[in-house]
C-alpha atoms as a PDB file:
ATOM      1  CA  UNK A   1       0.000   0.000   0.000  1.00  0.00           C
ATOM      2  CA  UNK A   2       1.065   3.312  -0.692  1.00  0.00           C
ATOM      3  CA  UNK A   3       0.580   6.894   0.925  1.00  0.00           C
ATOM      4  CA  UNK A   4       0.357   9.861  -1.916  1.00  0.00           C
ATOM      5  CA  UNK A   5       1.361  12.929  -0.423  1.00  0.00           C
ATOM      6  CA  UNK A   6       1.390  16.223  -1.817  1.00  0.00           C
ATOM      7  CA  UNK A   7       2.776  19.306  -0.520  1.00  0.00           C
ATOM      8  CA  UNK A   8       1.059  23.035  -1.107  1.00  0.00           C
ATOM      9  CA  UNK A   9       2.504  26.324  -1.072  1.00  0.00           C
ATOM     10  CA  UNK A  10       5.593  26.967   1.559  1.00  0.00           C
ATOM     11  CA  UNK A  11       5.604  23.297   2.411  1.00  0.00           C
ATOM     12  CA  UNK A  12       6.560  22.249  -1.300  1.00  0.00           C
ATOM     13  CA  UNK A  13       9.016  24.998  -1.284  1.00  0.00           C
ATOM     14  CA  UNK A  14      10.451  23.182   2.471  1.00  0.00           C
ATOM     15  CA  UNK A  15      10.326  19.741   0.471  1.00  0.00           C
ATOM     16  CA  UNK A  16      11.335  20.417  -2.783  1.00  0.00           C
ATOM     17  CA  UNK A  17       8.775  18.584  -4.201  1.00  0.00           C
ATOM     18  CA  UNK A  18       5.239  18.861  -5.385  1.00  0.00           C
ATOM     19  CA  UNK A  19       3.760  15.343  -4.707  1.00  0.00           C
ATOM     20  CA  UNK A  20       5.457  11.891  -3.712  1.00  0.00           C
ATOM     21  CA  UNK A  21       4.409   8.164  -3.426  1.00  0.00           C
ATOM     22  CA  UNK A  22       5.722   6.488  -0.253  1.00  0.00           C
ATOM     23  CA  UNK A  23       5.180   2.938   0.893  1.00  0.00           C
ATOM     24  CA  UNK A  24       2.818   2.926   3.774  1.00  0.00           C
ATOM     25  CA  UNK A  25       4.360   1.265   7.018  1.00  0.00           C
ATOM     26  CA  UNK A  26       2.812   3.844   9.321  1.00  0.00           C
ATOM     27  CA  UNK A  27       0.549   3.734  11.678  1.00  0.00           C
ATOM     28  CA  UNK A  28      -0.707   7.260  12.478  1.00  0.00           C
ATOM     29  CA  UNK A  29      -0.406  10.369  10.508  1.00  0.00           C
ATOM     30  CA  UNK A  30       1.911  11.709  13.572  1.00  0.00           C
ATOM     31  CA  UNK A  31       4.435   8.863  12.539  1.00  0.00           C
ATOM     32  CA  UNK A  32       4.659   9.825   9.076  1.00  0.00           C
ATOM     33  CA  UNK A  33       4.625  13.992  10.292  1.00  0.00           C
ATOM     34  CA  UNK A  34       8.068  12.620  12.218  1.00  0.00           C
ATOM     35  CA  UNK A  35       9.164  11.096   9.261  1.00  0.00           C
ATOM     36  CA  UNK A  36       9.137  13.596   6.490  1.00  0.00           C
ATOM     37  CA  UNK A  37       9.941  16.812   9.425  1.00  0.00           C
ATOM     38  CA  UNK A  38      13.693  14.332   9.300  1.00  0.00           C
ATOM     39  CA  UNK A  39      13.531  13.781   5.925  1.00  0.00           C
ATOM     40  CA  UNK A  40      12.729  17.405   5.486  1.00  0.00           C
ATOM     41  CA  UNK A  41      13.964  19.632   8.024  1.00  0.00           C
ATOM     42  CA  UNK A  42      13.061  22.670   6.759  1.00  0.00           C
ATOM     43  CA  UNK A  43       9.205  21.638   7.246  1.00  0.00           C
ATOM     44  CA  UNK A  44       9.943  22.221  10.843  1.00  0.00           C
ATOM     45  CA  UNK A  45      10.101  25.974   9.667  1.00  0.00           C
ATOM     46  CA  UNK A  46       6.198  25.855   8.151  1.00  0.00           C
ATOM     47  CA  UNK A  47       3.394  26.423  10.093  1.00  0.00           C
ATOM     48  CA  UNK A  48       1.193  23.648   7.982  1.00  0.00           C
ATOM     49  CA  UNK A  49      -2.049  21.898   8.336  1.00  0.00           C
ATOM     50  CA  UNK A  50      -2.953  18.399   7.434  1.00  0.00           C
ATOM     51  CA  UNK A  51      -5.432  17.131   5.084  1.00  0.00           C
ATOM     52  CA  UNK A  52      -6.465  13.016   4.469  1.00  0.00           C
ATOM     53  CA  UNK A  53      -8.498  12.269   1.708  1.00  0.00           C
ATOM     54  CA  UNK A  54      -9.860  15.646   0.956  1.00  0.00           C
ATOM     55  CA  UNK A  55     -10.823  16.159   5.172  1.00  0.00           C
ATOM     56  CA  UNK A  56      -8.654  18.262   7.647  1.00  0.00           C
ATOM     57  CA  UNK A  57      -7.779  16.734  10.493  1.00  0.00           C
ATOM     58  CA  UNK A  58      -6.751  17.829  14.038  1.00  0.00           C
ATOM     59  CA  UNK A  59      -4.245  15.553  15.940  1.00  0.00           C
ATOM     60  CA  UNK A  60      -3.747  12.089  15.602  1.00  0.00           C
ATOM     61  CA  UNK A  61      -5.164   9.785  12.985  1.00  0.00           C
ATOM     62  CA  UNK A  62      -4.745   6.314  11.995  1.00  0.00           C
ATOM     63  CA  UNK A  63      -3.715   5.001   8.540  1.00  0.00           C
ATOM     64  CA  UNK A  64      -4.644   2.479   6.673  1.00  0.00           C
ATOM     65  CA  UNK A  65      -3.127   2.848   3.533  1.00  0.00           C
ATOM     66  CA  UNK A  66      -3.622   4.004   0.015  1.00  0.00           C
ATOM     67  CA  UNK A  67      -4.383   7.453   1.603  1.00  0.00           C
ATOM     68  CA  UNK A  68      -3.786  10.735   0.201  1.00  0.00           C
ATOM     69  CA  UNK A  69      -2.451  13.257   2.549  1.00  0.00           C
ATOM     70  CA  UNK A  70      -2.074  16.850   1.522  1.00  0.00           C
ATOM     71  CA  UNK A  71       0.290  19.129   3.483  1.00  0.00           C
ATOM     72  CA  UNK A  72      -1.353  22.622   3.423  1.00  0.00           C
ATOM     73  CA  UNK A  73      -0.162  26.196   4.406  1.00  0.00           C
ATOM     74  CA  UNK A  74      -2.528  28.031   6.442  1.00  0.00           C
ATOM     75  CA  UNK A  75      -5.110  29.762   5.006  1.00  0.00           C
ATOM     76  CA  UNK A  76      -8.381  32.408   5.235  1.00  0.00           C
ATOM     77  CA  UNK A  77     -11.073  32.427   4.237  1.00  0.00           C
ATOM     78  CA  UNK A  78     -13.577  35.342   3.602  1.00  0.00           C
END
């Protein structure tokens, strides 16, 4: 199973990339947050918000796989 991730605004620009595929051995989103803030340190620097298929979530959530999870800037609305 795979996790598609894709990155928005001032967290692509901390990643370097637009979108990635990564093989899904985590368990919680908070496992794979750890994992890409070492993979890419310069997230640590972004204030960002994270999406799962399409929904924001707040804290914690458990994967299952084949998820996409979209790393967003913050935003406004109006």
């Amino acid at each position: 199973m795979t996790l598609n991730i894709k990155y928005f605004g001032m967290t692509a620009e901390a990643s370097g990339k637009e979108e990635e595929e990564l093989l899904s051995h985590y368990s919680s989103i908070q496992e794979l947050k750890d994992d890409l803030l070492v993979k890419y340190p310069n997230l640590e620097k972004v204030n960002f918000n994270i999406a799962v298929n399409h929904t924001m979530i707040n804290g914690n959530y458990d994967l299952i796989g084949n998820e996409e999870i979209a790393l967003l800037p913050p935003f406004s609305g109006g």
